[in-house]
N, C-alpha and C. Protein backbone atom coordinates (compact mmCIF):
# COMPACT_ATOMS: atom_id res chain seq x y z
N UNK A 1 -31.51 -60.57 51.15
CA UNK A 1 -30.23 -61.27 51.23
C UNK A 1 -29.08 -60.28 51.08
N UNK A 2 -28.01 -60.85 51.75
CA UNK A 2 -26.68 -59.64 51.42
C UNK A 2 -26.36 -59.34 50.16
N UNK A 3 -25.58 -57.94 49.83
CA UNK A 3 -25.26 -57.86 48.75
C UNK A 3 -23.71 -59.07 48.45
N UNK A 4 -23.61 -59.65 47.15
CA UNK A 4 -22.38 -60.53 47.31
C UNK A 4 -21.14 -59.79 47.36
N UNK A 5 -21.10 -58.38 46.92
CA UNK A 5 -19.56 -57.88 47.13
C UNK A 5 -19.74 -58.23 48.59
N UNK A 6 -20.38 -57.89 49.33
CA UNK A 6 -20.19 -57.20 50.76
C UNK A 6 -19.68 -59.32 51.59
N UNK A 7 -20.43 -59.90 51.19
CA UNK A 7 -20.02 -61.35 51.29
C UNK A 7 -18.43 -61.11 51.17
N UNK A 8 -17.98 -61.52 50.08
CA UNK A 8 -16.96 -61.11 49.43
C UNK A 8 -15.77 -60.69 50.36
N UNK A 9 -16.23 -59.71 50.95
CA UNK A 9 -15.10 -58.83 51.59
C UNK A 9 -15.22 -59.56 52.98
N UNK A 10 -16.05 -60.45 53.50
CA UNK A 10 -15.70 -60.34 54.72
C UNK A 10 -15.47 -62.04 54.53
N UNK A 11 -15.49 -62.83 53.88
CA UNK A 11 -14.77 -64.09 53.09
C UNK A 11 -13.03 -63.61 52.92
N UNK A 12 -12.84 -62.51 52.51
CA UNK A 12 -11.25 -61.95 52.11
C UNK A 12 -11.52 -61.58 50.34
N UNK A 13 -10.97 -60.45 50.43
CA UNK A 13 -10.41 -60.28 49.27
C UNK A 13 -9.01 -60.42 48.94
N UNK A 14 -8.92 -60.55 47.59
CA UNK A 14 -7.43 -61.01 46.65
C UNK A 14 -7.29 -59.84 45.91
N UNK A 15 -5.48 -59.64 45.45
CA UNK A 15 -5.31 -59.58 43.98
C UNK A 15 -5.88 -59.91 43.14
N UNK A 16 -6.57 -59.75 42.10
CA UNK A 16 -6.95 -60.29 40.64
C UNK A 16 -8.54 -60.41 41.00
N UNK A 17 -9.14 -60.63 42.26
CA UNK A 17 -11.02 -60.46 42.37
C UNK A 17 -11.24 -59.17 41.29
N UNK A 18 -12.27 -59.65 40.82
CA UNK A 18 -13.27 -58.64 40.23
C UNK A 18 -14.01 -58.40 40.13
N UNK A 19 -14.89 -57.21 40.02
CA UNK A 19 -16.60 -57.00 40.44
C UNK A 19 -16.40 -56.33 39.45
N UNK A 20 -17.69 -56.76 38.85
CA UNK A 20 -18.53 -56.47 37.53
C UNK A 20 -20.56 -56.30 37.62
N UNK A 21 -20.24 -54.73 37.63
CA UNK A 21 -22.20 -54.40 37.86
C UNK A 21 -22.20 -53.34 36.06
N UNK A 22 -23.80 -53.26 36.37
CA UNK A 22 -24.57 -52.23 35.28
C UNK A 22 -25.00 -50.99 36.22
N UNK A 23 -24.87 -50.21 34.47
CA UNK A 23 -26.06 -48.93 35.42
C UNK A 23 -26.64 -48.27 33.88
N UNK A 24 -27.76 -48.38 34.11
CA UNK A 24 -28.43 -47.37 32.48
C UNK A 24 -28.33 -45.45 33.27
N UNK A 25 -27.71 -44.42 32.61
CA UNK A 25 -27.90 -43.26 32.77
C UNK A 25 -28.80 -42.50 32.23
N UNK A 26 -29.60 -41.50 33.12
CA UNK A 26 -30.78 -41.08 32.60
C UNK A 26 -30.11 -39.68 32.24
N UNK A 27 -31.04 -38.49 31.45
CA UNK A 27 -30.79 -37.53 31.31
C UNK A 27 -31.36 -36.87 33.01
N UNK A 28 -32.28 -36.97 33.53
CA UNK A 28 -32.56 -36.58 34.71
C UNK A 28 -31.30 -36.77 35.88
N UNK A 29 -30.66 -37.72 35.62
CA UNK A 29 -29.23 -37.82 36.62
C UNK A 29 -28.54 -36.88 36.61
N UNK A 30 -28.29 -36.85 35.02
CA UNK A 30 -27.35 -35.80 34.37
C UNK A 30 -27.32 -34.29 35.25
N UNK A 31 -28.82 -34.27 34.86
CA UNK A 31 -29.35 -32.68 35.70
C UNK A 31 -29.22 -32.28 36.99
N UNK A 32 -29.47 -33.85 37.55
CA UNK A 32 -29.09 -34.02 39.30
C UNK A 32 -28.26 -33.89 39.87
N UNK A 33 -27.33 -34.30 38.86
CA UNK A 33 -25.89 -34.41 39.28
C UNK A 33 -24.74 -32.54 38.99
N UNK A 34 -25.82 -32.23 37.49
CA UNK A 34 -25.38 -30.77 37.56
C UNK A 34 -25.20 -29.94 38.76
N UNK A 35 -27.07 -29.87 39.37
CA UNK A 35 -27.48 -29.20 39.99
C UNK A 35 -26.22 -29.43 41.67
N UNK A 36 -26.32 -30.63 41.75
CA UNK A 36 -25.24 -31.18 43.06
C UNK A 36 -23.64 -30.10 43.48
N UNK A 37 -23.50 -30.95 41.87
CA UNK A 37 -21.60 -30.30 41.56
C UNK A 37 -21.90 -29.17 40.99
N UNK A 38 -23.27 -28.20 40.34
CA UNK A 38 -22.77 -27.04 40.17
C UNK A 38 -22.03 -26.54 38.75
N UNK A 39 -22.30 -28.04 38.18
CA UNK A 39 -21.58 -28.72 36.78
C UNK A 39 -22.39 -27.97 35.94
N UNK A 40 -22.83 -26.79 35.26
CA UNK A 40 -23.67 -26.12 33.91
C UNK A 40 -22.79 -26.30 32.72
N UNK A 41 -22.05 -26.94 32.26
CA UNK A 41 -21.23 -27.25 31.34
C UNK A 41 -22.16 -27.21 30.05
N UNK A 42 -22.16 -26.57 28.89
CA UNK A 42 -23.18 -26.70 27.92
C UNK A 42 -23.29 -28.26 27.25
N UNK A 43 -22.09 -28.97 27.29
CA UNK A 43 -22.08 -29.84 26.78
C UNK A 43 -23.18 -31.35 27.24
N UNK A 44 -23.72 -30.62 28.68
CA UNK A 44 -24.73 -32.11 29.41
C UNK A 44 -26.55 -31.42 28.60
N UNK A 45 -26.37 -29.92 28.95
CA UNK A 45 -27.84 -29.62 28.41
C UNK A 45 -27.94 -28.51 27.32
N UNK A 46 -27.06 -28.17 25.83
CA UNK A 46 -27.48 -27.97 25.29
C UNK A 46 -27.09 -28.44 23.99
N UNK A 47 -27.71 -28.99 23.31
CA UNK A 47 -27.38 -29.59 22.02
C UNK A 47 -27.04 -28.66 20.68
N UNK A 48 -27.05 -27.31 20.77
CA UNK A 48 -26.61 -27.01 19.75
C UNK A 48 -24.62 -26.72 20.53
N UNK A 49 -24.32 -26.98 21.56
CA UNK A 49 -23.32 -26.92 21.99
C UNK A 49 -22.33 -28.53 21.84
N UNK A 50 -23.27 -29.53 22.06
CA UNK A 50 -22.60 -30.45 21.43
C UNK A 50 -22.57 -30.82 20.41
N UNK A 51 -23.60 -30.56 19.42
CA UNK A 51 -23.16 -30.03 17.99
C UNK A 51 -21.92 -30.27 17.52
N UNK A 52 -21.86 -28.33 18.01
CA UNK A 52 -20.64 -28.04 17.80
C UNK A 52 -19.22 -28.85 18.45
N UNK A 53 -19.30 -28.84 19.36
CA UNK A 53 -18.27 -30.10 19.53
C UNK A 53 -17.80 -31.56 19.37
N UNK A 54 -18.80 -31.54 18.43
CA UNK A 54 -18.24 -32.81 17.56
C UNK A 54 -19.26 -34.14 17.97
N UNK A 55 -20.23 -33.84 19.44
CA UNK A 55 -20.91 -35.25 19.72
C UNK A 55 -22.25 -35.29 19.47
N UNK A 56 -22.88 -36.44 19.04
CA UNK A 56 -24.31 -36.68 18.30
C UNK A 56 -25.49 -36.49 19.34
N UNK A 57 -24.90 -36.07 20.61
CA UNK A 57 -26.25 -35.68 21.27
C UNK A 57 -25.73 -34.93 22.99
N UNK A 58 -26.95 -34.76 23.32
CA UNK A 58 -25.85 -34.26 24.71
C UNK A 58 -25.29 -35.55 25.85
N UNK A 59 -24.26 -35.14 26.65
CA UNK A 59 -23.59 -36.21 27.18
C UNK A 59 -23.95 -36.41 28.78
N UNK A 60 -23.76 -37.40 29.38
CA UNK A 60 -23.78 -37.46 30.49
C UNK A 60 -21.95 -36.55 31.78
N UNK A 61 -22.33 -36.32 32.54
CA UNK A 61 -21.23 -35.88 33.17
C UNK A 61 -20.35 -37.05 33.62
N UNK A 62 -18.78 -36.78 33.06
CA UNK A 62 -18.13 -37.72 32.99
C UNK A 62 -18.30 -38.02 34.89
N UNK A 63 -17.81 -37.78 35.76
CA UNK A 63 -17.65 -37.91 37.15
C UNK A 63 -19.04 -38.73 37.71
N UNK A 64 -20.56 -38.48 36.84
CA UNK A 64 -21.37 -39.40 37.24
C UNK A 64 -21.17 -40.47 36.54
N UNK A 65 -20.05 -40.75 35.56
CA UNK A 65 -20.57 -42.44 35.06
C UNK A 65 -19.14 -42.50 36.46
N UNK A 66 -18.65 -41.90 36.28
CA UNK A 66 -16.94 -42.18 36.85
C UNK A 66 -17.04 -43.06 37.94
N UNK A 67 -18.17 -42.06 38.37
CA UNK A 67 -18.79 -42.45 40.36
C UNK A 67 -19.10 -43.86 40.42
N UNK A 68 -19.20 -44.51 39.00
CA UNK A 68 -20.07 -45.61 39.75
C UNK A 68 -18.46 -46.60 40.45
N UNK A 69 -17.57 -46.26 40.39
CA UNK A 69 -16.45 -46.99 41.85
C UNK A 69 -17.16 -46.41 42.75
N UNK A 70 -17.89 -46.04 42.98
CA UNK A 70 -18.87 -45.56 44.59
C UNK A 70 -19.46 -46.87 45.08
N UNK A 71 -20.09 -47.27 44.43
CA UNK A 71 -20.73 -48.22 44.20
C UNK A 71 -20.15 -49.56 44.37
N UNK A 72 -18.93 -49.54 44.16
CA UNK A 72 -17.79 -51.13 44.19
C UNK A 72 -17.33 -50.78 45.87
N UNK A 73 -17.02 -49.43 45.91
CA UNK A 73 -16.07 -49.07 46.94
C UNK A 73 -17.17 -49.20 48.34
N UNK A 74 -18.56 -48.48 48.24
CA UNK A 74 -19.24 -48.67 49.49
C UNK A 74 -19.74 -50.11 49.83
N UNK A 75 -19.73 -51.19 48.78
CA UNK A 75 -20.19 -52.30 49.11
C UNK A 75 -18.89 -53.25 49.83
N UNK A 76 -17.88 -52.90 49.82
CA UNK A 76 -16.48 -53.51 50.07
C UNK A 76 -15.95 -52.53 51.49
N UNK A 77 -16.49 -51.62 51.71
CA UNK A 77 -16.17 -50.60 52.51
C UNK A 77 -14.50 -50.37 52.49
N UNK A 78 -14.11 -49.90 50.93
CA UNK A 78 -13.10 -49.45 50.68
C UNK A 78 -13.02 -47.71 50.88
N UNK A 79 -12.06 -47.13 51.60
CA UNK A 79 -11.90 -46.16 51.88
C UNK A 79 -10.82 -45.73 50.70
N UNK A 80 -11.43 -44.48 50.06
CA UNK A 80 -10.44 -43.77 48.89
C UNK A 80 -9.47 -42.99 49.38
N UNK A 81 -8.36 -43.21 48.32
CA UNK A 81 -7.22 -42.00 48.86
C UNK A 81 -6.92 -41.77 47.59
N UNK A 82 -7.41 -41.82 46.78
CA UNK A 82 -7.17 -41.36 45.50
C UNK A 82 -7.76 -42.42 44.16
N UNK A 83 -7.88 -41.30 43.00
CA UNK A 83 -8.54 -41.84 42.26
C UNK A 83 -8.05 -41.10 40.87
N UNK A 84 -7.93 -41.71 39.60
CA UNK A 84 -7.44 -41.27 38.63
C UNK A 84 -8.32 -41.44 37.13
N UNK A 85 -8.93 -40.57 36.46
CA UNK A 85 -9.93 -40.80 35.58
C UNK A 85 -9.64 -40.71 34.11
N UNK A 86 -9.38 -41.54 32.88
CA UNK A 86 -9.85 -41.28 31.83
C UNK A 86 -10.49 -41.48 30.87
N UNK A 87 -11.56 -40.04 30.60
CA UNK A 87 -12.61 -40.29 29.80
C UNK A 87 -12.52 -40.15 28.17
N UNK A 88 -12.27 -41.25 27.83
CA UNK A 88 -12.24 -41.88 26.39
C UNK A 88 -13.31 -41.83 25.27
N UNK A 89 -14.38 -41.96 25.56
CA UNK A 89 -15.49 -41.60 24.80
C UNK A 89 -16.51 -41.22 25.48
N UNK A 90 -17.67 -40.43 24.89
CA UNK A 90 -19.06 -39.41 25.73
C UNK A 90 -19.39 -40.77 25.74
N UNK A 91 -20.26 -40.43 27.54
CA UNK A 91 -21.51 -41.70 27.71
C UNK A 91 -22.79 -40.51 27.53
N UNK A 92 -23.72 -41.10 26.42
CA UNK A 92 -25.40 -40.64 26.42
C UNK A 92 -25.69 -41.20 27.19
N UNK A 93 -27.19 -40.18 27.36
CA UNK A 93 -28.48 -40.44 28.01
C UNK A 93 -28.75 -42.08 27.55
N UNK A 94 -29.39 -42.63 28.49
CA UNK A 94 -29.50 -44.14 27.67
C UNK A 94 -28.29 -45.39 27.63
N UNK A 95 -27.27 -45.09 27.67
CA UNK A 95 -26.23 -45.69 27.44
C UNK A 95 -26.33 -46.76 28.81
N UNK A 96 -26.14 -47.96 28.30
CA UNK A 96 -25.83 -48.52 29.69
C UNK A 96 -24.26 -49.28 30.17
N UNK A 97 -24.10 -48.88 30.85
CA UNK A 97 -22.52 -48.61 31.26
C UNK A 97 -22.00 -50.16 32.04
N UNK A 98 -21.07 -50.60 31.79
CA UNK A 98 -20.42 -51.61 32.74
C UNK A 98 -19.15 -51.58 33.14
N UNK A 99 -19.34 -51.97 34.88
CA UNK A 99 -17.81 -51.33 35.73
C UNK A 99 -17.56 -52.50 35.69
N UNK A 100 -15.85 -52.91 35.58
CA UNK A 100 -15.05 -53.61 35.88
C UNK A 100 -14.06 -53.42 36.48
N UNK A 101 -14.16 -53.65 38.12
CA UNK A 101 -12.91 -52.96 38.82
C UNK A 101 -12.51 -54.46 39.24
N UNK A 102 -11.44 -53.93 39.09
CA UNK A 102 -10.05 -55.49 39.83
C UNK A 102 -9.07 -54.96 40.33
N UNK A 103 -8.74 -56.04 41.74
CA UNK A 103 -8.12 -55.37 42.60
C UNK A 103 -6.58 -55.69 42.37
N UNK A 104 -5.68 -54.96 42.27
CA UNK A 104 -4.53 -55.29 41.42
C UNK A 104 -3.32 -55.57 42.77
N UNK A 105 -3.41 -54.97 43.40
CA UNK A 105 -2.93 -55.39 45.00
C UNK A 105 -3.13 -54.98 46.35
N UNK A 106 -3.27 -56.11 47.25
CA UNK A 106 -3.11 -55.53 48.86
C UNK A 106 -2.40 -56.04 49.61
N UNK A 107 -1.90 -54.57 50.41
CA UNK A 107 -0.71 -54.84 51.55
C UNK A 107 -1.70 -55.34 52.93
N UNK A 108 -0.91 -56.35 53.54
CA UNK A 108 -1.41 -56.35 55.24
C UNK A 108 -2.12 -55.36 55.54
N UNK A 109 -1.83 -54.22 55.39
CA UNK A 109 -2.29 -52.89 56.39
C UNK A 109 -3.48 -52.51 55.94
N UNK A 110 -4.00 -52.97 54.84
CA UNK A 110 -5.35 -53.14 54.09
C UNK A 110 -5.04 -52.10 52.70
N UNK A 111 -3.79 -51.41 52.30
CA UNK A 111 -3.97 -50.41 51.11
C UNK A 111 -3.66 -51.37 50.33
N UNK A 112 -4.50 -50.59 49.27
CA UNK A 112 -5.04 -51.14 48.11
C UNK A 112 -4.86 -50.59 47.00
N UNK A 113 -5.08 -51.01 45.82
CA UNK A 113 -4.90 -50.84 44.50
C UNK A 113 -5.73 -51.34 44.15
N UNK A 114 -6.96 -50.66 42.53
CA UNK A 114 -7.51 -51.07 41.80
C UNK A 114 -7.57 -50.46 40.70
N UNK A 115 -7.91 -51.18 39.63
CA UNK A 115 -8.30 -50.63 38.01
C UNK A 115 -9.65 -50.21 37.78
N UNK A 116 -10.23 -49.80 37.27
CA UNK A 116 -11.77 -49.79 36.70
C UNK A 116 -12.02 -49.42 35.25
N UNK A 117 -12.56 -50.62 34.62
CA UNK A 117 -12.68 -50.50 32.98
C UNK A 117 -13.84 -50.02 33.19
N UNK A 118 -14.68 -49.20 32.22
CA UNK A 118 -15.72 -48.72 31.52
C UNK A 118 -16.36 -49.20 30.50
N UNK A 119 -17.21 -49.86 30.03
CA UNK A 119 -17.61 -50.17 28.50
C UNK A 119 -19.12 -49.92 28.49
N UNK A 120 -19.56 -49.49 26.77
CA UNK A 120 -20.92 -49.15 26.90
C UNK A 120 -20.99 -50.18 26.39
N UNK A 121 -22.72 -50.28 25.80
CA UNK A 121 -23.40 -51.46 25.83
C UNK A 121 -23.34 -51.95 23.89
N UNK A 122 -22.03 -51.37 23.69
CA UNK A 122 -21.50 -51.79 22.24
C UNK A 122 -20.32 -51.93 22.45
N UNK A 123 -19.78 -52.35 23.81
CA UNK A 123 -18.52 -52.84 24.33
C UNK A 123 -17.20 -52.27 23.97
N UNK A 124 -17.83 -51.07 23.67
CA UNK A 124 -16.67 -49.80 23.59
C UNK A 124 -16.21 -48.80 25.08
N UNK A 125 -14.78 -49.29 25.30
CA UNK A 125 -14.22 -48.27 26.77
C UNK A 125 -14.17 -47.30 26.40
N UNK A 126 -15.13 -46.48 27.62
CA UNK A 126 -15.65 -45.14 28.04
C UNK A 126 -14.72 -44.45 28.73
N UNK A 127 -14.22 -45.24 29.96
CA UNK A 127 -14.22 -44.62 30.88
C UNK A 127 -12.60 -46.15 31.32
N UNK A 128 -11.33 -45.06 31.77
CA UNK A 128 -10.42 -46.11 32.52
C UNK A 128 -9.70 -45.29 33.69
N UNK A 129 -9.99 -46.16 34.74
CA UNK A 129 -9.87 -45.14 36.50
C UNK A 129 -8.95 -45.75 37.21
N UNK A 130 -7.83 -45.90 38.19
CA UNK A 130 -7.06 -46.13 38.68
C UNK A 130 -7.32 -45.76 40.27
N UNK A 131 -7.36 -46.52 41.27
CA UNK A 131 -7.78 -45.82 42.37
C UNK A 131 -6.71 -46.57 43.27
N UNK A 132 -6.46 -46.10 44.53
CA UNK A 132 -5.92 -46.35 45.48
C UNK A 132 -6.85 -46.21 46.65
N UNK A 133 -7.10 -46.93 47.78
CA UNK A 133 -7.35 -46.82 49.36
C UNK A 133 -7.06 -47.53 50.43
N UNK A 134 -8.01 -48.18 51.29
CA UNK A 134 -8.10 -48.42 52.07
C UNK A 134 -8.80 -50.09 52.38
N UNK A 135 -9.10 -50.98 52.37
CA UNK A 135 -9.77 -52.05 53.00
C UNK A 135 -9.92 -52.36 54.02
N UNK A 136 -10.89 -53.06 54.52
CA UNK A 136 -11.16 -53.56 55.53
C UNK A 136 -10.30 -54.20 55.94
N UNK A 137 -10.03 -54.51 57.47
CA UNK A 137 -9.04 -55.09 57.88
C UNK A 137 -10.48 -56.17 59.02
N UNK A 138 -8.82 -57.51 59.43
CA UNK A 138 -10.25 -58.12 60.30
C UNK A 138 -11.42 -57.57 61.37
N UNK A 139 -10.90 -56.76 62.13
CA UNK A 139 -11.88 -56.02 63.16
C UNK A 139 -13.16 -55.56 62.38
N UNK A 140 -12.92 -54.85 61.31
CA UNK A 140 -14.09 -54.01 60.64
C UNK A 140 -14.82 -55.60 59.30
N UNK A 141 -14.01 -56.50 59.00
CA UNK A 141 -14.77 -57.28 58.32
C UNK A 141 -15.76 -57.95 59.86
N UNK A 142 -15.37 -58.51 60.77
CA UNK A 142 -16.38 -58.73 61.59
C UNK A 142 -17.92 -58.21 62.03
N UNK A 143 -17.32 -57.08 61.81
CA UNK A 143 -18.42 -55.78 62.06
C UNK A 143 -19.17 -56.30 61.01
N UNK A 144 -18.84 -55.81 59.85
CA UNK A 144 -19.30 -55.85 58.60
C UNK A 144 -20.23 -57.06 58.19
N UNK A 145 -19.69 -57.96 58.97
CA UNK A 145 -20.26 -59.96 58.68
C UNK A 145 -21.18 -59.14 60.19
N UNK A 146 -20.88 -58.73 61.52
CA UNK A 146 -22.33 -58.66 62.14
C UNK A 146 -23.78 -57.46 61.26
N UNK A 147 -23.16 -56.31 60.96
CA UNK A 147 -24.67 -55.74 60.26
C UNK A 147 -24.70 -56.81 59.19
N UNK A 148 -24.24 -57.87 58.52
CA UNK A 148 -24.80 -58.40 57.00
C UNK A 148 -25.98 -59.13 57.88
N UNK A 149 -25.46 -59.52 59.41
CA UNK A 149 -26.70 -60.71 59.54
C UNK A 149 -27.72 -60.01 60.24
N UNK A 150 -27.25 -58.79 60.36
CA UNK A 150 -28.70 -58.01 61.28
C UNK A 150 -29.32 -57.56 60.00
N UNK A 151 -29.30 -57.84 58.53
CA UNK A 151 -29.65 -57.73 57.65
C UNK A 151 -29.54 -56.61 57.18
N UNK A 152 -28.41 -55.64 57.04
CA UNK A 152 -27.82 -54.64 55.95
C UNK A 152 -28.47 -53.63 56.10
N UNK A 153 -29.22 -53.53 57.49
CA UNK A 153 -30.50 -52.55 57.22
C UNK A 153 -29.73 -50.97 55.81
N UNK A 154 -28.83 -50.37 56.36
CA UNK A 154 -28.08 -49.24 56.21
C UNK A 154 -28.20 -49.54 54.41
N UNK A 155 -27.72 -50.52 53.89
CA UNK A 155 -27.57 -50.90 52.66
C UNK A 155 -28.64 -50.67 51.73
N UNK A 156 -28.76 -50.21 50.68
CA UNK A 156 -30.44 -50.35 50.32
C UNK A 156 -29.66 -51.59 48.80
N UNK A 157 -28.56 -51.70 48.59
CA UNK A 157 -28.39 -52.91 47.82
C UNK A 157 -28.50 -54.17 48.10
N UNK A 158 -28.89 -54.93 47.26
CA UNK A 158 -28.78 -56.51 47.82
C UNK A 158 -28.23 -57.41 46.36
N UNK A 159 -28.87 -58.55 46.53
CA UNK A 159 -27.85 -59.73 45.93
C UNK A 159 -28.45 -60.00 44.36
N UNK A 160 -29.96 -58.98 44.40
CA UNK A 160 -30.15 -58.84 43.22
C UNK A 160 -30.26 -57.53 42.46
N UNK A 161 -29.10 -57.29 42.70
CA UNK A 161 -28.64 -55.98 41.83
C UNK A 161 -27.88 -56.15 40.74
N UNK A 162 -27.52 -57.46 40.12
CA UNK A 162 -26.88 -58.19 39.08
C UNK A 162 -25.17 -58.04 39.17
N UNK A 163 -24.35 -58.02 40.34
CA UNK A 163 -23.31 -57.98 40.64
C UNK A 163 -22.63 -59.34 40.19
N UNK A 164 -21.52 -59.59 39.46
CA UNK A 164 -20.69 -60.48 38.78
C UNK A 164 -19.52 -60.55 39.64
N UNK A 165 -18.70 -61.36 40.30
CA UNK A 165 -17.70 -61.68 40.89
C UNK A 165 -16.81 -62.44 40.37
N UNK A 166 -15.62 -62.31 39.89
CA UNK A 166 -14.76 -63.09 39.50
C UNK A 166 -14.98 -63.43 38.22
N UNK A 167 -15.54 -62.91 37.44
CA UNK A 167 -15.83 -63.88 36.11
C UNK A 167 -15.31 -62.98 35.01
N UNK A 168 -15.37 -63.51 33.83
CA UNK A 168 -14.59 -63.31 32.68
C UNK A 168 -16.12 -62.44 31.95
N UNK A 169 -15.74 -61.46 31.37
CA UNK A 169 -16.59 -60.28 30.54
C UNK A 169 -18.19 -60.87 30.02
N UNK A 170 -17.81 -62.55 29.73
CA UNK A 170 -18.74 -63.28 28.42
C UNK A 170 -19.46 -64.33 29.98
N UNK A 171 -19.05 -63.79 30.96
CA UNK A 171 -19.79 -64.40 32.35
C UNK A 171 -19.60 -65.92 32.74
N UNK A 172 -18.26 -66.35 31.58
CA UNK A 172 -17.66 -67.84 32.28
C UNK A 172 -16.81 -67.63 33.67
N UNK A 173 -16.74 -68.49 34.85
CA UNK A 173 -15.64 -68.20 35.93
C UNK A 173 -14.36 -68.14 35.08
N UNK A 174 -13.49 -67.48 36.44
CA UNK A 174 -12.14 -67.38 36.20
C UNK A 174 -11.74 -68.40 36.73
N UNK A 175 -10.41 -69.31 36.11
CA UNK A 175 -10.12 -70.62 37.08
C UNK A 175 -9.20 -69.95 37.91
């Protein structure tokens, strides 16, 4: 079945919609993600380095919890033009993370504005991101509604990936 952001966007998006997913971070990401960006920072793999800097274990790389607007943005086929990050507290290995991005406004021309809260799984913000891009406009939501029904092949997400739409933190709707 489709993923529901991707529904979502070709239904219309609003001001004030919000998408709300999980992600647990592994220490193996961490490394993956080093190895990618090139990131050897002592603070992801050595613990007498975070120690010393004050945190109880080693951390995940802020830009991989950051990324997960990747994740909001490819299911909506929002195009970035910018993005603004701050990281408020270390996410550990283990930690499981929840995005809350809401779309704060869009012009006709499809640019956009959004927020993205962070919270770990003791409902403490991690992570608060500010992004600007692009949306779909009608031509490309059509498109978008024809691959959903040729069934998303491209997508490897779907509708049970525990994606939240519109709803309030404690998972009541928004009226």
């Amino acid at each position: 079945m489709a993923n529901p952001l991707r529904k979502k966007t070709i239904q219309g998006l609003q001001p004030g919609d919000t998408f709300c997913f999980t992600r647990q971070f592994s220490e193996k990401e961490t490394r993956d993600f080093g190895d990618l960006t090139r990131d050897y920072n002592p603070v992801h793999y050595d613990r007498r380095w975070t120690k010393t800097k004050g945190f109880s274990d080693l951390i995940c790389h802020g830009l991989l919890v950051g990324g997960m607007i990747c994740e909001f943005g490819g299911q909506v086929g929002w195009l970035a033009t910018g993005m603004n990050f701050h990281f408020l507290c270390p996410v550990y290995f283990g930690d499981t993370i929840q995005c809350r991005v809401t779309l704060t406004s869009i012009q006709e021309n499809g640019r956009a504005e959004a927020r993205a809260e962070f919270t770990n799984q003791a409902g403490k913000q991690v992570v608060l991101a500010t992004m600007t891009g692009r949306l779909p406009l009608e031509k490309e939501k059509t498109l978008l509604d024809q691959m959903v029904s040729e069934g998303d092949p491209s997508n490897k997400l779907s509708e049970n990936d525990g994606y939240r739409i519109n709803q309030e933190p404690g998972g009541s709707l928004k009226s």
